[in-house]
N, C-alpha and C. Protein backbone atom coordinates (compact mmCIF):
# COMPACT_ATOMS: atom_id res chain seq x y z
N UNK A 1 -3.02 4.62 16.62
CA UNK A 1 -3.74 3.64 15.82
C UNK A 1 -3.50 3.91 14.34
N UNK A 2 -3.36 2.55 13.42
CA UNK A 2 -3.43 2.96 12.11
C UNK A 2 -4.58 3.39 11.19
N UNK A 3 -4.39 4.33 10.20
CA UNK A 3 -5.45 4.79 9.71
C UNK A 3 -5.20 4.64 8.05
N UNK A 4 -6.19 3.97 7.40
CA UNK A 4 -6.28 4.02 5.92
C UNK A 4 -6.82 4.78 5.20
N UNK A 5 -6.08 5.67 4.48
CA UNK A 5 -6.81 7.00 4.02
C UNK A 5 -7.04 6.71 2.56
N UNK A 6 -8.03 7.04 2.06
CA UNK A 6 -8.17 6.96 0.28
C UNK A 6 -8.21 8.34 0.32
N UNK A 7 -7.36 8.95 -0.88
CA UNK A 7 -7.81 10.16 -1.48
C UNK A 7 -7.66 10.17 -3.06
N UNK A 8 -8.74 10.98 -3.51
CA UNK A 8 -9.12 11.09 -4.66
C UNK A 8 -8.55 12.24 -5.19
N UNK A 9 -7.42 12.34 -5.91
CA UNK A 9 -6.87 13.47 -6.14
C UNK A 9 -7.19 13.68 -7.92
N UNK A 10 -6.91 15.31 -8.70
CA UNK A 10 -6.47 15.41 -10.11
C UNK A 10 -5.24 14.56 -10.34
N UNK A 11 -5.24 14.46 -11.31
CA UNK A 11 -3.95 13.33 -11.54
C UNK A 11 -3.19 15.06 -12.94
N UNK A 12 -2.70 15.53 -11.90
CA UNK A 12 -1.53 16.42 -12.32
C UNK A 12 -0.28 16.54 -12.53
N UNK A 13 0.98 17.71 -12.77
CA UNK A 13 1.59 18.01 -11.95
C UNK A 13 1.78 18.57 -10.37
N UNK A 14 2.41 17.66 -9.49
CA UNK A 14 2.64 18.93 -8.36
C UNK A 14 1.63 18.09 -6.95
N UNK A 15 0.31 17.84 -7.46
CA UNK A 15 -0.74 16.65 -6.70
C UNK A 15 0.52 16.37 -6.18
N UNK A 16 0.87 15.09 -5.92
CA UNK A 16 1.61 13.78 -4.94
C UNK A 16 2.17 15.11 -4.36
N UNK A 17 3.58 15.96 -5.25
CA UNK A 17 4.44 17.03 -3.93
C UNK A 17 3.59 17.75 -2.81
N UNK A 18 2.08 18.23 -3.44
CA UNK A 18 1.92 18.63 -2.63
C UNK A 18 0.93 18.07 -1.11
N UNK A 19 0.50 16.90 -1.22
CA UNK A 19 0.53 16.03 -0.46
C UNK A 19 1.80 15.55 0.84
N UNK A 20 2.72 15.22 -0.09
CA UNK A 20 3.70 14.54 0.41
C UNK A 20 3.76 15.84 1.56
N UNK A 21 4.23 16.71 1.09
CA UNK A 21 4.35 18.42 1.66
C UNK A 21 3.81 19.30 2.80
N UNK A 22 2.27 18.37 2.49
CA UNK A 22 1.76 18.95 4.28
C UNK A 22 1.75 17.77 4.96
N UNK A 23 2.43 16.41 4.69
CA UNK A 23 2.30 15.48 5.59
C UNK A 23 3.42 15.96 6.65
N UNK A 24 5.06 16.11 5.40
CA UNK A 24 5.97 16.34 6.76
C UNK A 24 5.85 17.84 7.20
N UNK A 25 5.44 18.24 6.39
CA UNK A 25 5.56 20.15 6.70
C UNK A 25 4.79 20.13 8.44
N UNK A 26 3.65 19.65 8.56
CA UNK A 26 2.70 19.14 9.33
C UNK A 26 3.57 18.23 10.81
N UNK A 27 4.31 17.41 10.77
CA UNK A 27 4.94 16.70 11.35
C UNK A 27 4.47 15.35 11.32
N UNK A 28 3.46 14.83 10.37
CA UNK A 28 2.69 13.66 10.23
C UNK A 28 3.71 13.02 9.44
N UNK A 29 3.84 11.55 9.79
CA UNK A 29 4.21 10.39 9.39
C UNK A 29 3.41 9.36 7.87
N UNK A 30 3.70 8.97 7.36
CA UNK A 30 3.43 8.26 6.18
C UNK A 30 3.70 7.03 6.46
N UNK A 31 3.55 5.67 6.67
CA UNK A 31 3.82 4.29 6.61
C UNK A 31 3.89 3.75 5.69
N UNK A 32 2.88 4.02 4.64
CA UNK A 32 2.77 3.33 2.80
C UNK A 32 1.88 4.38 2.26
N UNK A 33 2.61 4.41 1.16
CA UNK A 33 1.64 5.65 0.41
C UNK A 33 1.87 4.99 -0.67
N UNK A 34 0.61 4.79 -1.52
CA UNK A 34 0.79 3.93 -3.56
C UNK A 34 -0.60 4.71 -3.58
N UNK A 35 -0.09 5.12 -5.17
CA UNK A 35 -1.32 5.31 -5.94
C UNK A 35 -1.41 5.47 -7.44
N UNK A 36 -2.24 5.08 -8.35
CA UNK A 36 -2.51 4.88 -8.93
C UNK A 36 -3.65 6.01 -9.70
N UNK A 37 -3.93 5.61 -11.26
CA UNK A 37 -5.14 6.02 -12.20
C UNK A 37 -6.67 4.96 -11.63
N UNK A 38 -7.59 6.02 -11.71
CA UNK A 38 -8.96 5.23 -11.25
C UNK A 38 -9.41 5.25 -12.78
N UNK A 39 -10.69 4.76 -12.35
CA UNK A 39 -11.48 4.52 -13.93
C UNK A 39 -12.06 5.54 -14.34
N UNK A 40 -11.85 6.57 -13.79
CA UNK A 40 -12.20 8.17 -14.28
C UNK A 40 -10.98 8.74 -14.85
N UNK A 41 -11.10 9.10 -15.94
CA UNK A 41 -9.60 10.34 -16.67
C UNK A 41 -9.37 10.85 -16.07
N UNK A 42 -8.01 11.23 -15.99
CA UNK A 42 -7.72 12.41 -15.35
C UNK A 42 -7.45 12.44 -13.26
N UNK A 43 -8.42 11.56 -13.08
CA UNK A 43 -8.26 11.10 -11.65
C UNK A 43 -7.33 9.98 -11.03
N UNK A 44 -6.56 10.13 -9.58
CA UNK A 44 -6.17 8.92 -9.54
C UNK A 44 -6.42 9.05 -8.12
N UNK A 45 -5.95 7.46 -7.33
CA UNK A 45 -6.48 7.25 -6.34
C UNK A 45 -5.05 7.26 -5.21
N UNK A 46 -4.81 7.61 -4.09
CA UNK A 46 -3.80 7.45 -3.31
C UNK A 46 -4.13 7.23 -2.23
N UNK A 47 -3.46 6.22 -1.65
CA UNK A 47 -3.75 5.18 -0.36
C UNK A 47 -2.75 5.74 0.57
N UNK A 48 -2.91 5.95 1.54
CA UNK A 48 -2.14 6.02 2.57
C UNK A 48 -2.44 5.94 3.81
N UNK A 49 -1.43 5.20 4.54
CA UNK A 49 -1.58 4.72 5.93
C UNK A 49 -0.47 5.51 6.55
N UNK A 50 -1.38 6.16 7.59
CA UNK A 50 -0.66 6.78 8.89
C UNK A 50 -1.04 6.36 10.39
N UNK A 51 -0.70 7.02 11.04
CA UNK A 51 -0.77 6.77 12.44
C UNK A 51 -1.32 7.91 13.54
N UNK A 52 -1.77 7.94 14.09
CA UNK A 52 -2.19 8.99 15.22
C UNK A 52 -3.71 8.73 15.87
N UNK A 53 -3.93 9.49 16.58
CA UNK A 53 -5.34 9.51 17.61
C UNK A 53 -6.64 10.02 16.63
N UNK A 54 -7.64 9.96 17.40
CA UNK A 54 -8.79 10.60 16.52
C UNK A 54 -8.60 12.15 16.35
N UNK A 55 -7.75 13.03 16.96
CA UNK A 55 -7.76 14.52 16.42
C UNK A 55 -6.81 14.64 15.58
N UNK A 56 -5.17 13.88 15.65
CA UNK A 56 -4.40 13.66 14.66
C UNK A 56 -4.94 13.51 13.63
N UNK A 57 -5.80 12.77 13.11
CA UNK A 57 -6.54 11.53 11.94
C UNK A 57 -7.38 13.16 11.36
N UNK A 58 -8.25 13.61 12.14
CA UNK A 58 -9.26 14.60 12.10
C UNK A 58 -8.08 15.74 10.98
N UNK A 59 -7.24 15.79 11.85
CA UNK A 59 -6.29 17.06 11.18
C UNK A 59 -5.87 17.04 9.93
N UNK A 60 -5.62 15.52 10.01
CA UNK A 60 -4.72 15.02 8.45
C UNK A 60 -6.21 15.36 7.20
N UNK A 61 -6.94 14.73 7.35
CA UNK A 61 -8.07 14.55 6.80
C UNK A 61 -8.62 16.12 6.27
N UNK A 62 -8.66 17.04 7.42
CA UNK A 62 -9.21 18.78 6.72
C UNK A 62 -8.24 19.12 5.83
N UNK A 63 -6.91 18.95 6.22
CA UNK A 63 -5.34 19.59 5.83
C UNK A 63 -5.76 18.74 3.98
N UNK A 64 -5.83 17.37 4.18
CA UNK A 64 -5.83 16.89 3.06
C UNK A 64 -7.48 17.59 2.09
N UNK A 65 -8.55 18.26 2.69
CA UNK A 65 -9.74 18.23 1.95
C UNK A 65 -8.89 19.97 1.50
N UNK A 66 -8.19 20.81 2.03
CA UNK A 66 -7.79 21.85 1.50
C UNK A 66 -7.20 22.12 0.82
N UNK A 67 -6.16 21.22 0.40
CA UNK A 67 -5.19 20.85 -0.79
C UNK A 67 -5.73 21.22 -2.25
N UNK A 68 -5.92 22.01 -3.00
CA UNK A 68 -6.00 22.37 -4.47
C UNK A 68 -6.38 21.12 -5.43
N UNK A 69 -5.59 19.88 -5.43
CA UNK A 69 -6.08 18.76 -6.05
C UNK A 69 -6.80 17.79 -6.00
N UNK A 70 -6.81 18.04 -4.45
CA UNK A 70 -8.08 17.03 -3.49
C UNK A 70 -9.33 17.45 -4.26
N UNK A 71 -10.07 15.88 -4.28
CA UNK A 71 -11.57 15.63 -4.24
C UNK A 71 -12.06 15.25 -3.63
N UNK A 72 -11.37 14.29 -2.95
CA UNK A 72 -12.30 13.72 -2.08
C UNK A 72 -11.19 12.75 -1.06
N UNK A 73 -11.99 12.76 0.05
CA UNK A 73 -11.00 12.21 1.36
C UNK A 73 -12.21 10.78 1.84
N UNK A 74 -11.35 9.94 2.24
CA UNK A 74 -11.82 9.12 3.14
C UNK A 74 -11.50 7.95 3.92
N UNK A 75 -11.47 8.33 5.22
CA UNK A 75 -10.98 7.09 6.26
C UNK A 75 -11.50 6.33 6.21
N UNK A 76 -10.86 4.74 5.52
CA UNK A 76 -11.62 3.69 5.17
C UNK A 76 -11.26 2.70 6.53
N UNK A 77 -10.70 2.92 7.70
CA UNK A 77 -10.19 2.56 8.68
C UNK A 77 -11.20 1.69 9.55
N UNK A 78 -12.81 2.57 9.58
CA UNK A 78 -13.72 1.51 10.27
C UNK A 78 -14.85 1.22 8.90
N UNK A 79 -14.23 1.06 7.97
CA UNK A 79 -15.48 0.36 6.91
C UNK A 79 -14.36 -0.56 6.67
N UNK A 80 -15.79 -1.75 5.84
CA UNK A 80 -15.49 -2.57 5.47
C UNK A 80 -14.86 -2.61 4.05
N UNK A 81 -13.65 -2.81 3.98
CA UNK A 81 -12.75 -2.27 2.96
C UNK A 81 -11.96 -4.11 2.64
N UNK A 82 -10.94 -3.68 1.57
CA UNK A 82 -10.36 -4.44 0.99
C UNK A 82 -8.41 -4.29 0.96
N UNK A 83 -7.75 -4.89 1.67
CA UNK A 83 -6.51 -4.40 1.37
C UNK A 83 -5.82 -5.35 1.00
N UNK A 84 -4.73 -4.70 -0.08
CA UNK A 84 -3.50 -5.31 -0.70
C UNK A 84 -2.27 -4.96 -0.60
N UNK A 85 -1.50 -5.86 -0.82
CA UNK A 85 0.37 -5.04 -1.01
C UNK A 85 0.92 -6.38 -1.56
N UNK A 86 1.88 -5.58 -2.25
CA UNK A 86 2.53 -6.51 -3.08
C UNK A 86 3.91 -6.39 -2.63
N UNK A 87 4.67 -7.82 -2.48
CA UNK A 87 5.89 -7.76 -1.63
C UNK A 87 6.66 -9.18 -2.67
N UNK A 88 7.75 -8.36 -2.77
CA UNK A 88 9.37 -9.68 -3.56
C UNK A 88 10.12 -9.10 -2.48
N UNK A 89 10.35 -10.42 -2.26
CA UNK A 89 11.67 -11.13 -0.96
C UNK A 89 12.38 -11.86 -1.10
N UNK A 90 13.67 -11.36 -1.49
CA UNK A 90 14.68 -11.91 -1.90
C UNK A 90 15.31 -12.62 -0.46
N UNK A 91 15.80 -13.78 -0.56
CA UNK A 91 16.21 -15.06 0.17
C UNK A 91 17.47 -15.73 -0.02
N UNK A 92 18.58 -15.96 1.28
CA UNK A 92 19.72 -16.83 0.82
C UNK A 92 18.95 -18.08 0.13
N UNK A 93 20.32 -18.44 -0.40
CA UNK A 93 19.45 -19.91 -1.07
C UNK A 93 20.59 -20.97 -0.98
N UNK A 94 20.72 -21.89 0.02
CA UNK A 94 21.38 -23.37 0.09
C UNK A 94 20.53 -24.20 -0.11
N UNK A 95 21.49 -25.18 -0.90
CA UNK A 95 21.10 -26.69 -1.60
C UNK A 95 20.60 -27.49 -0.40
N UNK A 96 18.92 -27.89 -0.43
CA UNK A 96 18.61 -28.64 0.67
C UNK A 96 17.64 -27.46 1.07
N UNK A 97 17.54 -26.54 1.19
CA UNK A 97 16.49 -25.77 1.52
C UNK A 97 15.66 -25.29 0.70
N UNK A 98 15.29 -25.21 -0.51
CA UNK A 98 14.62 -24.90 -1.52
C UNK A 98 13.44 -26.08 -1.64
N UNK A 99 13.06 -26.97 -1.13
CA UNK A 99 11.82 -27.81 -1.08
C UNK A 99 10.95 -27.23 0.35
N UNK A 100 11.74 -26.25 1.34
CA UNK A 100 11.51 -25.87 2.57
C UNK A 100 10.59 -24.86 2.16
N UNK A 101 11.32 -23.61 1.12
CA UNK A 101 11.12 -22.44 0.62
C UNK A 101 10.18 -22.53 -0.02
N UNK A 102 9.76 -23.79 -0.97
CA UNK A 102 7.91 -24.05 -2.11
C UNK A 102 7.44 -24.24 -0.79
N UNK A 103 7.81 -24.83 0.25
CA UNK A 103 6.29 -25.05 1.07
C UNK A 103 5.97 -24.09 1.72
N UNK A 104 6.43 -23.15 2.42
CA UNK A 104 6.59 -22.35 3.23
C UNK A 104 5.54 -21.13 1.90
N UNK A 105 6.29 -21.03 0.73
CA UNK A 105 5.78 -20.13 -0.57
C UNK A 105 4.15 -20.55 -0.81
N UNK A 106 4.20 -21.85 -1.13
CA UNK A 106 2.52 -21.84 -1.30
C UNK A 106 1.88 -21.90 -0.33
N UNK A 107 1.78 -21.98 1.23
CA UNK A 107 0.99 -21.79 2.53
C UNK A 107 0.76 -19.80 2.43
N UNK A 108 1.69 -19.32 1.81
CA UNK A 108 1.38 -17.86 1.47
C UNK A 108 0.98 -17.77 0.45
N UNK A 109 0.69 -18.45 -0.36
CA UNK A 109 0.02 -18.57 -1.66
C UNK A 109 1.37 -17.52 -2.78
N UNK A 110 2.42 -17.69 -2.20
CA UNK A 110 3.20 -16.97 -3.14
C UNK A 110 3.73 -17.46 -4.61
N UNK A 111 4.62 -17.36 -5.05
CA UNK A 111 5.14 -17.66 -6.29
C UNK A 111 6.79 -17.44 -6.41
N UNK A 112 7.60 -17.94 -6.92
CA UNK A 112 8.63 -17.67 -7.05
C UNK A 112 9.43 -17.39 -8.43
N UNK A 113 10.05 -16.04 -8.40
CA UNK A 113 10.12 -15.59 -9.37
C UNK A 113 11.07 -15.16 -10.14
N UNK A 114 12.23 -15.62 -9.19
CA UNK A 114 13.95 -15.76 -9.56
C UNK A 114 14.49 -16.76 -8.64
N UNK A 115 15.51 -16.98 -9.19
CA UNK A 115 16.22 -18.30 -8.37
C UNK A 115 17.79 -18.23 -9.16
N UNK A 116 18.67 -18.20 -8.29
CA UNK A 116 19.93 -18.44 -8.99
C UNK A 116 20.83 -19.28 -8.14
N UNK A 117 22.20 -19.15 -8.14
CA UNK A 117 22.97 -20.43 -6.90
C UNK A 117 22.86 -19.35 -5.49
N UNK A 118 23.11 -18.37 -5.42
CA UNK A 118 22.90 -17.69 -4.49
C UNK A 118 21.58 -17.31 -3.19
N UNK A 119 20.39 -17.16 -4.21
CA UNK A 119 19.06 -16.24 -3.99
C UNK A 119 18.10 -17.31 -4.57
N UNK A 120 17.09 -17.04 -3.63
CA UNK A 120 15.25 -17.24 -4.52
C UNK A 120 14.60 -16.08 -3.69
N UNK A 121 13.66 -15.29 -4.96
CA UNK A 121 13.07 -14.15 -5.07
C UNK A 121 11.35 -14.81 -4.99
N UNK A 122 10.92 -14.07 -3.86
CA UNK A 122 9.49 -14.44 -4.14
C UNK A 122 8.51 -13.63 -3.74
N UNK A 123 6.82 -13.49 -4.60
CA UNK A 123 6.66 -12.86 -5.04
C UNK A 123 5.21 -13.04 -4.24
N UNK A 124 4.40 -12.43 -3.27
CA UNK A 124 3.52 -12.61 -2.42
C UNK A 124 2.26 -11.26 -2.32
N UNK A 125 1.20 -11.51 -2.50
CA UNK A 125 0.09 -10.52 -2.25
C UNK A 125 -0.71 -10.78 -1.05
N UNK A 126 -1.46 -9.72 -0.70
CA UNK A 126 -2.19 -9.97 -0.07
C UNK A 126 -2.55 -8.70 1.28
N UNK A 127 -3.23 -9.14 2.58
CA UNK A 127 -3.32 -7.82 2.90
C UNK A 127 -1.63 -7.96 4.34
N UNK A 128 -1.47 -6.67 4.82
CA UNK A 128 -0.84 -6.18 5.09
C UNK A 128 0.09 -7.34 6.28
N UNK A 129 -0.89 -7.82 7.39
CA UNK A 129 -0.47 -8.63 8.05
C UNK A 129 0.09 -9.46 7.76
N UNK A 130 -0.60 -10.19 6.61
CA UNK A 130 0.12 -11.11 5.81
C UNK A 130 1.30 -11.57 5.49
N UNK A 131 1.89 -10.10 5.20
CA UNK A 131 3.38 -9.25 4.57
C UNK A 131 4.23 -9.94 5.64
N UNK A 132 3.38 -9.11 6.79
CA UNK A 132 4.61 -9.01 8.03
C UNK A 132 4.76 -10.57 8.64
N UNK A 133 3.27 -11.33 8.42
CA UNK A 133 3.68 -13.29 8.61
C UNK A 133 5.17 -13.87 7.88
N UNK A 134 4.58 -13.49 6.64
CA UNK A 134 6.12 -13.94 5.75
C UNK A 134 7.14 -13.72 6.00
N UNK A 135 7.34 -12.09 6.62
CA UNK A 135 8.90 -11.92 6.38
C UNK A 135 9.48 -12.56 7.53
N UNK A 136 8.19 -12.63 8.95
CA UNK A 136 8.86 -13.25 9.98
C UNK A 136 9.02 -14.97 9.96
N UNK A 137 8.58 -15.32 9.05
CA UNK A 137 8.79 -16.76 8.50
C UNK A 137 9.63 -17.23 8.23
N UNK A 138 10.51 -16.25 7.05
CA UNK A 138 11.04 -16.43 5.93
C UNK A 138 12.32 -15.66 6.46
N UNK A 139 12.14 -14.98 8.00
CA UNK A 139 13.72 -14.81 8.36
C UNK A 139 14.88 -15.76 8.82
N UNK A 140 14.11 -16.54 9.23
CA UNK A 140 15.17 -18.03 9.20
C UNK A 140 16.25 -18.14 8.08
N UNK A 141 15.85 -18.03 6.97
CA UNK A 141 16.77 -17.82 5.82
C UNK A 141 17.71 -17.24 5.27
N UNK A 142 17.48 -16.14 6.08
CA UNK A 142 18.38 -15.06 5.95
C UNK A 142 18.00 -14.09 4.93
N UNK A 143 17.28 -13.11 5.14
CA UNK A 143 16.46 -12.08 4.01
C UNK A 143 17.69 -11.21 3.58
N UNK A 144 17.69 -11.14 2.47
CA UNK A 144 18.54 -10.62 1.52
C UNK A 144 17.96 -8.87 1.42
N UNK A 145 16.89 -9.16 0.65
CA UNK A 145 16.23 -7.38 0.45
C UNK A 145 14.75 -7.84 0.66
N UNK A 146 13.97 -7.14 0.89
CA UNK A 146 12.78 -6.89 0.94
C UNK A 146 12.36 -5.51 0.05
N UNK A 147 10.65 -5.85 -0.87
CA UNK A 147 10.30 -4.80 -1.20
C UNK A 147 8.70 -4.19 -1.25
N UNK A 148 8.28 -3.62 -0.52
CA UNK A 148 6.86 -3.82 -0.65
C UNK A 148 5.75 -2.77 -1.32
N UNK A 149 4.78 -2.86 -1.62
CA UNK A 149 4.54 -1.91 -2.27
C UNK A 149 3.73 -0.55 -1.94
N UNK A 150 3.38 -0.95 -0.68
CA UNK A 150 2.51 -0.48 0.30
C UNK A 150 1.01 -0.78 -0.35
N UNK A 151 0.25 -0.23 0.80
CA UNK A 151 -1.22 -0.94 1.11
C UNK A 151 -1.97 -0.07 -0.28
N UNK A 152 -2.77 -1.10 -0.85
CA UNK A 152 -4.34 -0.20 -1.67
C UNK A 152 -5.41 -0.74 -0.88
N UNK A 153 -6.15 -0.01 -1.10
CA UNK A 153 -7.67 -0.68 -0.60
C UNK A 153 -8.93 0.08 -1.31
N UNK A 154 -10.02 -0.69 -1.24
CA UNK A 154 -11.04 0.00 -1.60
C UNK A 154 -12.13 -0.76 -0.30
N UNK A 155 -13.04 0.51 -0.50
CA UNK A 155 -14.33 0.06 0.02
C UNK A 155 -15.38 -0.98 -0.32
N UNK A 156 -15.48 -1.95 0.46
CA UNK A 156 -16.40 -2.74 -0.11
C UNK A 156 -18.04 -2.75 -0.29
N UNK A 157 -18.47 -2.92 -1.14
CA UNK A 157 -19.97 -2.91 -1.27
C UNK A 157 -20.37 -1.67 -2.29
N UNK A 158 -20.34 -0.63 -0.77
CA UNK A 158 -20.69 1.06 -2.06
C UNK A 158 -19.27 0.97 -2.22
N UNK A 159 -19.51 2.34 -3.75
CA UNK A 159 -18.10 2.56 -3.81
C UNK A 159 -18.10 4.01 -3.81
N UNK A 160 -16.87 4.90 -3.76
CA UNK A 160 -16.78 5.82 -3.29
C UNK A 160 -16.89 7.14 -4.70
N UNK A 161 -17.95 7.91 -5.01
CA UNK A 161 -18.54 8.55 -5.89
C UNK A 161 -17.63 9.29 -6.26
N UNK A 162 -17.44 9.05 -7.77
CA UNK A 162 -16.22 9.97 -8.04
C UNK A 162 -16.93 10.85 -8.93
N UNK A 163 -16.76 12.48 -9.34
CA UNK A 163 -17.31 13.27 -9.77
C UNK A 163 -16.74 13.05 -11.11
N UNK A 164 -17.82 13.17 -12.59
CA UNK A 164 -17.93 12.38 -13.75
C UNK A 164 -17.35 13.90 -14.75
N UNK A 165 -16.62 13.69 -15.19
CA UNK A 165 -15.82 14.99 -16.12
C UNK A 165 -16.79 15.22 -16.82
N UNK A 166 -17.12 15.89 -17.63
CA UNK A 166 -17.70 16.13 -19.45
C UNK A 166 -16.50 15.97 -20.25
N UNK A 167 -16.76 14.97 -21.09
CA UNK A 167 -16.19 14.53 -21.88
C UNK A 167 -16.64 15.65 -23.26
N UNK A 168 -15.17 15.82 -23.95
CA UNK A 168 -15.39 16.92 -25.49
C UNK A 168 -14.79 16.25 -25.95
């Protein structure tokens, strides 16, 4: 089963390697990993989706609370959360199919964001399933590259307590 992990790491050197580090060191898999600065200095937030059973999930989760930069862990997998990814999909492009490609683009609420005689590039958010509607849509066309950005999410409602620096 998939699992959405938030972790709250120092925003250092070395953080992400050493993450990345007990995932494969570990033999655990990564699917999308993005992360970003939160609204705390110094902190940032990293999303990642893996895969495994409830003792797999259990393992990743201690392995990740022991880590030196870790603050804070949490499987947002059965809360009510929020997810995104950001995906440009580059597309053959013949004359006569490009009125196909806006309709097909705004039913995904996408945008298009290059176009030349060759290609149209387009530019789609949203949560994860979503992703995978489009590309199987939009393979008729003949997909050129795909790029996605992998999943963020946050928790909805509470939010997840981040410990407040002292500011000097």
């Amino acid at each position: 089963m998939k699992h959405t992990i938030s972790i709250i790491v120092e925003n250092r050197f070395g953080a992400f390697d050493r993450i990345a580090t007990m995932f494969s060191g570990k033999g655990f898999n990564i699917q999308s990993i993005s992360i970003g600065e939160t609204e705390v200095k110094d902190l940032s937030r990293m999303t990642i989706v893996t895969s495994g059973d409830e003792v797999i999930i259990q393992q990743i989760i201690k392995q990740l609370n022991r880590l030196i930069d870790t603050i804070k862990v949490v499987d947002l997998t059965e809360s009510d959360r929020t997810e995104r990814e950001l995906m440009l999909i580059s597309l053959n492009y013949q004359k006569g199919s490009l009125e196909e490609i806006k309709n097909i683009c705004d039913i995904f609420r996408g945008n298009i964001v290059d176009i030349n005689n060759r290609s149209v590039m387009i530019e789609i958010t949203g949560p994860p399933a979503k992703m995978d509607a489009a590309v199987n849509v939009f393979a008729q066309y003949g997909i050129k590259e795909v790029a996605r950005s992998g999943t963020v999410a946050l928790k909805r409602g509470e939010q997840i307590k981040l410990p407040v620096k002292n500011q000097v």
